[in-house]
PDB file of N, CA and C in Angstrom:
ATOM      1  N   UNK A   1    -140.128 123.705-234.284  1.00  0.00           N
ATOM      2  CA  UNK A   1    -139.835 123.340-232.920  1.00  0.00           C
ATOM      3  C   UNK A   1    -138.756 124.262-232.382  1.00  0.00           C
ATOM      4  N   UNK A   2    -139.078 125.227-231.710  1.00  0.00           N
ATOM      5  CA  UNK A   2    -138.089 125.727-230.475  1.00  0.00           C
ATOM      6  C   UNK A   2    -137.035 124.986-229.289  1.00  0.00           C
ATOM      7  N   UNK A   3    -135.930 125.027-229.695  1.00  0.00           N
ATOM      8  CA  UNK A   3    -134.909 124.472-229.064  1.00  0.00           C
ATOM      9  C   UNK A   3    -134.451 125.317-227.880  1.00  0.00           C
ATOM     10  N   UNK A   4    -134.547 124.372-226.419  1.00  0.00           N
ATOM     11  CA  UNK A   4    -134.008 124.797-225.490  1.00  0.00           C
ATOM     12  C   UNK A   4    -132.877 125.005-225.013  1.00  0.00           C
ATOM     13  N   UNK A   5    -132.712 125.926-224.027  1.00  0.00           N
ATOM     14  CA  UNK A   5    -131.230 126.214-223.967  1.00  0.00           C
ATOM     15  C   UNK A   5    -130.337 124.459-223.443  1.00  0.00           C
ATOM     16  N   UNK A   6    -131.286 123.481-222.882  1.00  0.00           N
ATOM     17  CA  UNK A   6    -130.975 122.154-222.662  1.00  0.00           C
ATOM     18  C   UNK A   6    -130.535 121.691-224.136  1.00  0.00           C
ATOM     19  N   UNK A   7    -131.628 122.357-224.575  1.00  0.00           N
ATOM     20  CA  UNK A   7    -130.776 121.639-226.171  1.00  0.00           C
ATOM     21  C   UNK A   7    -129.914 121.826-227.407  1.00  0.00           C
ATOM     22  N   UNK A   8    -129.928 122.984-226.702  1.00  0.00           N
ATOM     23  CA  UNK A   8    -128.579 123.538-227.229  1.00  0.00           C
ATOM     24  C   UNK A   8    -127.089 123.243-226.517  1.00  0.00           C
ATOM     25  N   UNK A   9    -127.309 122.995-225.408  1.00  0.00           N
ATOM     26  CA  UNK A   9    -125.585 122.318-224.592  1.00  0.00           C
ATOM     27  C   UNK A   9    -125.639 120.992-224.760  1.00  0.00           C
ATOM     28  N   UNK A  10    -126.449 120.208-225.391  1.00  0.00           N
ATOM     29  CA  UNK A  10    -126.592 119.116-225.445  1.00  0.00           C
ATOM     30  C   UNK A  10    -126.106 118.661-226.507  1.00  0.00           C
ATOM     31  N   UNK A  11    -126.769 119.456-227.643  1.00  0.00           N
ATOM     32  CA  UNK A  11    -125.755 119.893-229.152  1.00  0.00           C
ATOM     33  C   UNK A  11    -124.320 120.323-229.131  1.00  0.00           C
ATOM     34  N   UNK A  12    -124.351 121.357-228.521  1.00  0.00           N
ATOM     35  CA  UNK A  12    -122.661 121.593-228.525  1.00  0.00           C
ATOM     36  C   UNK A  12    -122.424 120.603-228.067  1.00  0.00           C
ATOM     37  N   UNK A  13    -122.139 120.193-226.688  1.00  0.00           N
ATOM     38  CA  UNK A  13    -121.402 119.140-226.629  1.00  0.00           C
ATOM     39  C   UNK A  13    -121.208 118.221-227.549  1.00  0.00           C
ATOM     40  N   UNK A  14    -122.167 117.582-228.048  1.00  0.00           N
ATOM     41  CA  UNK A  14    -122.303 116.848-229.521  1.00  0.00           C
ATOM     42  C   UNK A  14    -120.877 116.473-230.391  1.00  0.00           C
ATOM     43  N   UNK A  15    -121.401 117.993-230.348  1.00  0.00           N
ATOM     44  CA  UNK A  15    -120.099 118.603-232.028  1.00  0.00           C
ATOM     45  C   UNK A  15    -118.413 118.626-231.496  1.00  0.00           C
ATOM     46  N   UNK A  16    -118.853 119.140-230.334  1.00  0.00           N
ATOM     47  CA  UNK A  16    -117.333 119.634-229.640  1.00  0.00           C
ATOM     48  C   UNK A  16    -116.814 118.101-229.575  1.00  0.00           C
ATOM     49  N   UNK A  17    -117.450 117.166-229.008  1.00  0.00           N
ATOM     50  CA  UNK A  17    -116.807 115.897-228.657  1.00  0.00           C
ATOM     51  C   UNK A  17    -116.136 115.193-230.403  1.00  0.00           C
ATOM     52  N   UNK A  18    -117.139 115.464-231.032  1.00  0.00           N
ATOM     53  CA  UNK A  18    -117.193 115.067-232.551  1.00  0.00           C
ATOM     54  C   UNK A  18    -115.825 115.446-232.743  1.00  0.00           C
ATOM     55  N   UNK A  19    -115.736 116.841-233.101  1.00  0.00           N
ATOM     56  CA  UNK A  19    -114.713 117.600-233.488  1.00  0.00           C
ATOM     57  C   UNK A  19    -113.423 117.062-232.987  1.00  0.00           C
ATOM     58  N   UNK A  20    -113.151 116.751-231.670  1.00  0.00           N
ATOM     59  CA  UNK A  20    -112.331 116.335-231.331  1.00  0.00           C
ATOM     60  C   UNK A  20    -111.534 114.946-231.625  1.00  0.00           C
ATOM     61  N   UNK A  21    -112.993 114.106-231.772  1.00  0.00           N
ATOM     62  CA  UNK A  21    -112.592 112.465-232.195  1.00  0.00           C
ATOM     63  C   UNK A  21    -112.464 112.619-233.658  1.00  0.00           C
ATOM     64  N   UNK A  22    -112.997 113.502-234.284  1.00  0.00           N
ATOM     65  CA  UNK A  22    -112.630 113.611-235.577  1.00  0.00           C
ATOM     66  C   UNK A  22    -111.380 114.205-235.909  1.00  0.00           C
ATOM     67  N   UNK A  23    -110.111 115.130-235.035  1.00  0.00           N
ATOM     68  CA  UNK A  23    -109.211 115.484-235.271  1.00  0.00           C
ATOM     69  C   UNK A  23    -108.201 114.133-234.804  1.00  0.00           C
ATOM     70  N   UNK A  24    -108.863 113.336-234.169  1.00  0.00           N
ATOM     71  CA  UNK A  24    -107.615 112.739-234.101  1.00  0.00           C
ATOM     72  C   UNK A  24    -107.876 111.631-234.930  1.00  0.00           C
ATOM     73  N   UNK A  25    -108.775 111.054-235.059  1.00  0.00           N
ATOM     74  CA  UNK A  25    -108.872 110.328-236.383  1.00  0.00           C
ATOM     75  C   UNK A  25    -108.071 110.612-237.935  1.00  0.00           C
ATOM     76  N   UNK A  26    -107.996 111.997-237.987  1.00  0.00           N
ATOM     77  CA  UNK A  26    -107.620 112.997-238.938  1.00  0.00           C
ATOM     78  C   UNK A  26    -105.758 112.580-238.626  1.00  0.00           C
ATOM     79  N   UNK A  27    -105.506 113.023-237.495  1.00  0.00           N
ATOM     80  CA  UNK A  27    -103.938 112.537-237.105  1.00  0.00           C
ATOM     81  C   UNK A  27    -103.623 111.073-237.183  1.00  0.00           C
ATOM     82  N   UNK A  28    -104.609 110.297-236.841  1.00  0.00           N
ATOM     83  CA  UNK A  28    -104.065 108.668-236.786  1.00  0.00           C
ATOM     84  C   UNK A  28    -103.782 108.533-238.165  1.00  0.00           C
ATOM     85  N   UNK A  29    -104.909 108.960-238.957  1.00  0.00           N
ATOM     86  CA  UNK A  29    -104.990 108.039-240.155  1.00  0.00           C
ATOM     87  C   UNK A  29    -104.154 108.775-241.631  1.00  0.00           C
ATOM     88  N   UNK A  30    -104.146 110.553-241.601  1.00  0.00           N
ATOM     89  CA  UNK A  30    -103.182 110.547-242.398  1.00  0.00           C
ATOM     90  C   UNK A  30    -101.728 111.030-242.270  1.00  0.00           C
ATOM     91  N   UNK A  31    -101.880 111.627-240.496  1.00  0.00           N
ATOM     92  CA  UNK A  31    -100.457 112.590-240.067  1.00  0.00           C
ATOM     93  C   UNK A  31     -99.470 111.772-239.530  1.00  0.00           C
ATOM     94  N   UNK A  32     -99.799 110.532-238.920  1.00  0.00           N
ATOM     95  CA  UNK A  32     -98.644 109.991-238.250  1.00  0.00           C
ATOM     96  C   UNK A  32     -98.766 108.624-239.062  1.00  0.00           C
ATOM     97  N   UNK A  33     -99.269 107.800-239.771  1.00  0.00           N
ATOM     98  CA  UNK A  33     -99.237 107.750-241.061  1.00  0.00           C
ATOM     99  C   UNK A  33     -98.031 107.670-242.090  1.00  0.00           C
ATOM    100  N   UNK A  34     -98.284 109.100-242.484  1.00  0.00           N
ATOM    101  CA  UNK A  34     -97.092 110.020-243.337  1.00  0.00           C
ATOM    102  C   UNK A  34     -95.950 110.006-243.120  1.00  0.00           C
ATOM    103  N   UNK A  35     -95.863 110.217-241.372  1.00  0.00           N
ATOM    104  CA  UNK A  35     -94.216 110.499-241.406  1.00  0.00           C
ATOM    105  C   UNK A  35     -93.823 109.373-240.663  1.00  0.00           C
ATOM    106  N   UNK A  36     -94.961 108.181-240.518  1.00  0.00           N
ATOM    107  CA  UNK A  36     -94.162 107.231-239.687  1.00  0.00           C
ATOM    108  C   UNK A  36     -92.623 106.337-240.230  1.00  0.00           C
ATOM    109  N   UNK A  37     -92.941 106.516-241.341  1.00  0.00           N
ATOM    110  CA  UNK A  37     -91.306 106.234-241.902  1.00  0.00           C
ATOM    111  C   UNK A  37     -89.876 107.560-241.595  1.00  0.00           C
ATOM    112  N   UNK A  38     -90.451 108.152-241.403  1.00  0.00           N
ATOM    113  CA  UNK A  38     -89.634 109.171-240.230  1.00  0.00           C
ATOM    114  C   UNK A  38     -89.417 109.340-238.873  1.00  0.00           C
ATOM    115  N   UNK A  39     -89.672 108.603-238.440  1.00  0.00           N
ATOM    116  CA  UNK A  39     -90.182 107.904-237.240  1.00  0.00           C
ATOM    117  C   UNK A  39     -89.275 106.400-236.830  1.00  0.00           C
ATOM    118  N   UNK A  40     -88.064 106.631-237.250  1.00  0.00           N
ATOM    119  CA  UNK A  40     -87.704 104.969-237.477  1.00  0.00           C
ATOM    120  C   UNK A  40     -86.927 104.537-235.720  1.00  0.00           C
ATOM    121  N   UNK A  41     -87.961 103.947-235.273  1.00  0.00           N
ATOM    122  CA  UNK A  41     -87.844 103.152-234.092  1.00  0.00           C
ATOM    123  C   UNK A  41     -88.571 102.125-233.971  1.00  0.00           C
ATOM    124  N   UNK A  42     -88.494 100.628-233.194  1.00  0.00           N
ATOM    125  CA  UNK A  42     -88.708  99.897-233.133  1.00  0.00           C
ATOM    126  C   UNK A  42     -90.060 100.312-231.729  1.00  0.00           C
ATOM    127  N   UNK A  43     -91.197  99.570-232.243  1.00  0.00           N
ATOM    128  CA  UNK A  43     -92.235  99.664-231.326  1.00  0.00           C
ATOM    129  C   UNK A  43     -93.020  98.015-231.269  1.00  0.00           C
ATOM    130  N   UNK A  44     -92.918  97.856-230.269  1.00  0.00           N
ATOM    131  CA  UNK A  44     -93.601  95.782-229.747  1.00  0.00           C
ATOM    132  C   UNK A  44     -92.786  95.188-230.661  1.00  0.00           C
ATOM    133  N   UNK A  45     -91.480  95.349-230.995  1.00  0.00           N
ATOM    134  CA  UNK A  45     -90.430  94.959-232.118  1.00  0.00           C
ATOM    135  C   UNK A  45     -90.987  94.750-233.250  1.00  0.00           C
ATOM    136  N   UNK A  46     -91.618  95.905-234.263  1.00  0.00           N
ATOM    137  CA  UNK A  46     -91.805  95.809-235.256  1.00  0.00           C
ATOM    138  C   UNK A  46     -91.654  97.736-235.661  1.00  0.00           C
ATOM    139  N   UNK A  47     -91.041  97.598-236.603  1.00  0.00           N
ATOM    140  CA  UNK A  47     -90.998  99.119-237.470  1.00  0.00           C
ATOM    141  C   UNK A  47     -92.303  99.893-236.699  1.00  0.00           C
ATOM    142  N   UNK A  48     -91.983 101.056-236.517  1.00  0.00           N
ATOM    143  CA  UNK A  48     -93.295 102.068-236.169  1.00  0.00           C
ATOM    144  C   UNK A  48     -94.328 102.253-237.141  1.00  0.00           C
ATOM    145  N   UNK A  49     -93.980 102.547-238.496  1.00  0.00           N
ATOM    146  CA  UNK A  49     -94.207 102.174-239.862  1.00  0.00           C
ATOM    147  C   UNK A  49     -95.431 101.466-239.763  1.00  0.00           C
ATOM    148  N   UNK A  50     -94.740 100.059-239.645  1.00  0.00           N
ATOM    149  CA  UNK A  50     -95.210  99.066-239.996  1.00  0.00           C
ATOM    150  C   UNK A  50     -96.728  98.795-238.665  1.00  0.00           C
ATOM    151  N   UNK A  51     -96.214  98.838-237.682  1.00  0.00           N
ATOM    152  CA  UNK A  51     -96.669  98.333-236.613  1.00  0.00           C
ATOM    153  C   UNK A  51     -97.965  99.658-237.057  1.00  0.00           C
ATOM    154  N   UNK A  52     -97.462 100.731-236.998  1.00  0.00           N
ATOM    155  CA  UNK A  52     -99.086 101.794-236.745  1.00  0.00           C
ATOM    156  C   UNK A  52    -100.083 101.304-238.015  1.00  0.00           C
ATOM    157  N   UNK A  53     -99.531 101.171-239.384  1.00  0.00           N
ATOM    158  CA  UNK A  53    -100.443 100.700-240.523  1.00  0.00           C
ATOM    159  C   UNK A  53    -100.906  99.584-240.283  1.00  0.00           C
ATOM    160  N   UNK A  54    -100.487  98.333-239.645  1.00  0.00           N
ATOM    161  CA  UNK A  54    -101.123  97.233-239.896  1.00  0.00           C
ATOM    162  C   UNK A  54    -102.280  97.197-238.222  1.00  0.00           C
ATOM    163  N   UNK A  55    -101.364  98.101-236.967  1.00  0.00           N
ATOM    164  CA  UNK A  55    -102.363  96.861-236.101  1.00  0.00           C
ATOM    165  C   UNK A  55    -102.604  98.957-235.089  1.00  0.00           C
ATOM    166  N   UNK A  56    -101.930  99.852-234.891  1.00  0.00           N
ATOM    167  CA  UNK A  56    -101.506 101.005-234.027  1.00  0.00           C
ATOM    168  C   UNK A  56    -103.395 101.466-234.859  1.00  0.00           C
ATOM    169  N   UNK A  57    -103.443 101.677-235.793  1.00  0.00           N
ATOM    170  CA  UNK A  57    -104.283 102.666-236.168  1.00  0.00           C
ATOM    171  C   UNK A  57    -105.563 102.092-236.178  1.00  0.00           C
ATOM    172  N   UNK A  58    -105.626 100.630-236.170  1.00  0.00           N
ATOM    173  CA  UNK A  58    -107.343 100.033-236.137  1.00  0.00           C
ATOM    174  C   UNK A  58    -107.242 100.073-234.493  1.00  0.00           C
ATOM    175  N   UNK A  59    -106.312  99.703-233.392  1.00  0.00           N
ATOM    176  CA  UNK A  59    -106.620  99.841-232.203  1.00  0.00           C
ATOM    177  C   UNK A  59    -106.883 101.417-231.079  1.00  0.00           C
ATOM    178  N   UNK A  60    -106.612 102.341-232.411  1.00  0.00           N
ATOM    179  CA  UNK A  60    -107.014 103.375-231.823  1.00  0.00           C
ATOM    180  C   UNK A  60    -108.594 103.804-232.247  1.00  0.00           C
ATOM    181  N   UNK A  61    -109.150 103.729-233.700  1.00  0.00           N
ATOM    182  CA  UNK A  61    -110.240 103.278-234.239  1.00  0.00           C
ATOM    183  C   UNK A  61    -110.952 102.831-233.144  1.00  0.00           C
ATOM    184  N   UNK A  62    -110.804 101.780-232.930  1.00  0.00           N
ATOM    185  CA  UNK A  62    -111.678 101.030-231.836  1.00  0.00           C
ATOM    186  C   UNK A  62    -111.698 102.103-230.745  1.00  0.00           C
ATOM    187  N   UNK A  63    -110.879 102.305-229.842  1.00  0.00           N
ATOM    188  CA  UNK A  63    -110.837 103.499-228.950  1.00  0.00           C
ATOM    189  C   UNK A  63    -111.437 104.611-228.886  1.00  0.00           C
ATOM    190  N   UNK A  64    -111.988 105.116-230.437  1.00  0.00           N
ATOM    191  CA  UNK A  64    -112.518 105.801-230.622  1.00  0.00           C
ATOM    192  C   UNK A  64    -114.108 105.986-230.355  1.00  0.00           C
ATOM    193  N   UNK A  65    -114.305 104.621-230.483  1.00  0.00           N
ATOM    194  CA  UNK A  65    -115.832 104.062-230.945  1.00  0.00           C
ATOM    195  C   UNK A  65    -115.909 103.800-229.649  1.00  0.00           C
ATOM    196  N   UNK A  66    -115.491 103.258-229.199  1.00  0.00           N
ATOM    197  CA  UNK A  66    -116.063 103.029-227.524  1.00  0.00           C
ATOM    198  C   UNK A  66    -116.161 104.152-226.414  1.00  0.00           C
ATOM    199  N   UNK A  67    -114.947 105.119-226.351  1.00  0.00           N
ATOM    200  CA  UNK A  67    -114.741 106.664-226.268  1.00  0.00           C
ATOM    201  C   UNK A  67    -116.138 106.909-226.718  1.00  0.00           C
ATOM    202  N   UNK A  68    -116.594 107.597-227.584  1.00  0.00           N
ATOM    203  CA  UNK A  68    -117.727 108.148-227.891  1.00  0.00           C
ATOM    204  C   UNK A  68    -119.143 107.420-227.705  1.00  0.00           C
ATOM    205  N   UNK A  69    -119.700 105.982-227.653  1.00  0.00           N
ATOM    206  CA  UNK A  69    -120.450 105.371-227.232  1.00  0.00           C
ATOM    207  C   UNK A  69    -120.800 105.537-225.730  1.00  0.00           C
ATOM    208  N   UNK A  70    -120.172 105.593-225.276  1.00  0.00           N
ATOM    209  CA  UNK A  70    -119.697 105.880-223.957  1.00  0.00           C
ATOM    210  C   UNK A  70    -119.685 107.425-222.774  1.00  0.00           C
ATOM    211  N   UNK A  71    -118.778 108.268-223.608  1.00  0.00           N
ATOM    212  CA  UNK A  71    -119.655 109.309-224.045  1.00  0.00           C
ATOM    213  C   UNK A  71    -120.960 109.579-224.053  1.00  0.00           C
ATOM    214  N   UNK A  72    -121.355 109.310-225.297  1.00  0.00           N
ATOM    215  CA  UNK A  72    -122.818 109.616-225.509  1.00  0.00           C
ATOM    216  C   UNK A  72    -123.717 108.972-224.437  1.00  0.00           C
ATOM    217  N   UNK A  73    -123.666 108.191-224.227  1.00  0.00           N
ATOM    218  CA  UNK A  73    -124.642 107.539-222.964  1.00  0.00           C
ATOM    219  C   UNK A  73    -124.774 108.619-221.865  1.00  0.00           C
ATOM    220  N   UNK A  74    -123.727 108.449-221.522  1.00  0.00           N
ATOM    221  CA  UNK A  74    -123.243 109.579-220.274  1.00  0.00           C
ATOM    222  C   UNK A  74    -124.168 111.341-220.501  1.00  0.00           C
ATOM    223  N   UNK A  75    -124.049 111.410-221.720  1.00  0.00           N
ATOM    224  CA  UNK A  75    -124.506 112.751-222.162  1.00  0.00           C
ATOM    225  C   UNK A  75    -126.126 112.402-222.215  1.00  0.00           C
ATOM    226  N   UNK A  76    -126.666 111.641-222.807  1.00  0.00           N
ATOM    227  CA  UNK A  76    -127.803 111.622-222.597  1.00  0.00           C
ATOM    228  C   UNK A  76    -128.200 111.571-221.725  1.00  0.00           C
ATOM    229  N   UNK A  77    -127.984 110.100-220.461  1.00  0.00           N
ATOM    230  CA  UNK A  77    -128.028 110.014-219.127  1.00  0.00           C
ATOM    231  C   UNK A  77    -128.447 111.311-218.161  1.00  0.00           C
ATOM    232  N   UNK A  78    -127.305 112.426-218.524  1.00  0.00           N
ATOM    233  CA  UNK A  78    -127.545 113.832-218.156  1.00  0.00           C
ATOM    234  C   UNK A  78    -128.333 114.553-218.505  1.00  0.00           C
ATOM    235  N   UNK A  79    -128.576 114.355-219.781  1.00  0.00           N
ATOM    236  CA  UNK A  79    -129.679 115.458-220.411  1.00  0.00           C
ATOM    237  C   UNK A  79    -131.515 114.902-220.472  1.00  0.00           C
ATOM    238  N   UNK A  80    -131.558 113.801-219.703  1.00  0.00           N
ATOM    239  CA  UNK A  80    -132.541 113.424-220.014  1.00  0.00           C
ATOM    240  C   UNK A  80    -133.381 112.239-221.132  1.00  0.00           C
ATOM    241  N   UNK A  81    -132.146 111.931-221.726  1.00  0.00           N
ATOM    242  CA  UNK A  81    -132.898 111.654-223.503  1.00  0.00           C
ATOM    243  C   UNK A  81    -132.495 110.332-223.618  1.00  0.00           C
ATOM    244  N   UNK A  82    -132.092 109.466-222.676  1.00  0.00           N
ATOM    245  CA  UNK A  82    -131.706 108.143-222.250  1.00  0.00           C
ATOM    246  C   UNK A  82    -132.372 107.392-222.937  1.00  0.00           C
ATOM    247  N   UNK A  83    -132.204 105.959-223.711  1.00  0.00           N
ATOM    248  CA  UNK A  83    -133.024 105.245-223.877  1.00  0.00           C
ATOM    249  C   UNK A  83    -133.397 104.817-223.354  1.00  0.00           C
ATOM    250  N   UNK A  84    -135.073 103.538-223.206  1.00  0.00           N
ATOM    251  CA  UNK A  84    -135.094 103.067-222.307  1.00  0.00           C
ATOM    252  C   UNK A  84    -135.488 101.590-222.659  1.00  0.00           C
ATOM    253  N   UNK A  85    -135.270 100.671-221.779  1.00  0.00           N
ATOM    254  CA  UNK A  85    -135.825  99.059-222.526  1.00  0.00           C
ATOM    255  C   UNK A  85    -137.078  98.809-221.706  1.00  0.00           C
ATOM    256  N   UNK A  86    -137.613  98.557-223.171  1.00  0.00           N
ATOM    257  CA  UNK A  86    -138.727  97.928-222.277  1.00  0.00           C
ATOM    258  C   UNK A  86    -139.320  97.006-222.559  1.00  0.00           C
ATOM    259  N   UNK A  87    -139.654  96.195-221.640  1.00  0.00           N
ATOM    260  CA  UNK A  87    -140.132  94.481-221.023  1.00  0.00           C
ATOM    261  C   UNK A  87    -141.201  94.264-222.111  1.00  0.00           C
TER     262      UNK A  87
END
């Protein structure tokens, strides 16, 4: 199958968006993380520490997933490749 130049910006975009939610996933979960005990300030009055490991890093998670769901709709929407429901 020969891929169009539609489907090729359709791909990049893809990856590029990927890439991106995947770098910060990459930062939530092991860079700020790491030095959040270096980090010592009080955030919703609980340790930064504390607060990003237990509740900061699943509510960005989520953010993520809806970000890109969301996303993707939008991208398909544009490109044609929409799902569709049917009755």
């Amino acid at each position: 199958m020969q891929l169009t130049e539609t489907h090729r910006r359709y791909w990049q975009k893809n990856l590029n968006i990927t890439a991106v939610l995947m770098a910060i996933w990459f930062v939530v979960t092991f860079v700020v993380t790491f030095f959040a005990r270096d980090l010592n300030f009080t955030f919703f009055g609980w340790p930064f520490s504390f607060w990003m490991g237990a509740q900061g890093s699943l509510v960005i998670y989520v953010l993520i997933i809806w970000f890109y769901a969301r996303y993707m709709n939008q991208l398909d929407n544009e490109h044609g490749v929409a799902e569709t429901e049917e009755d």
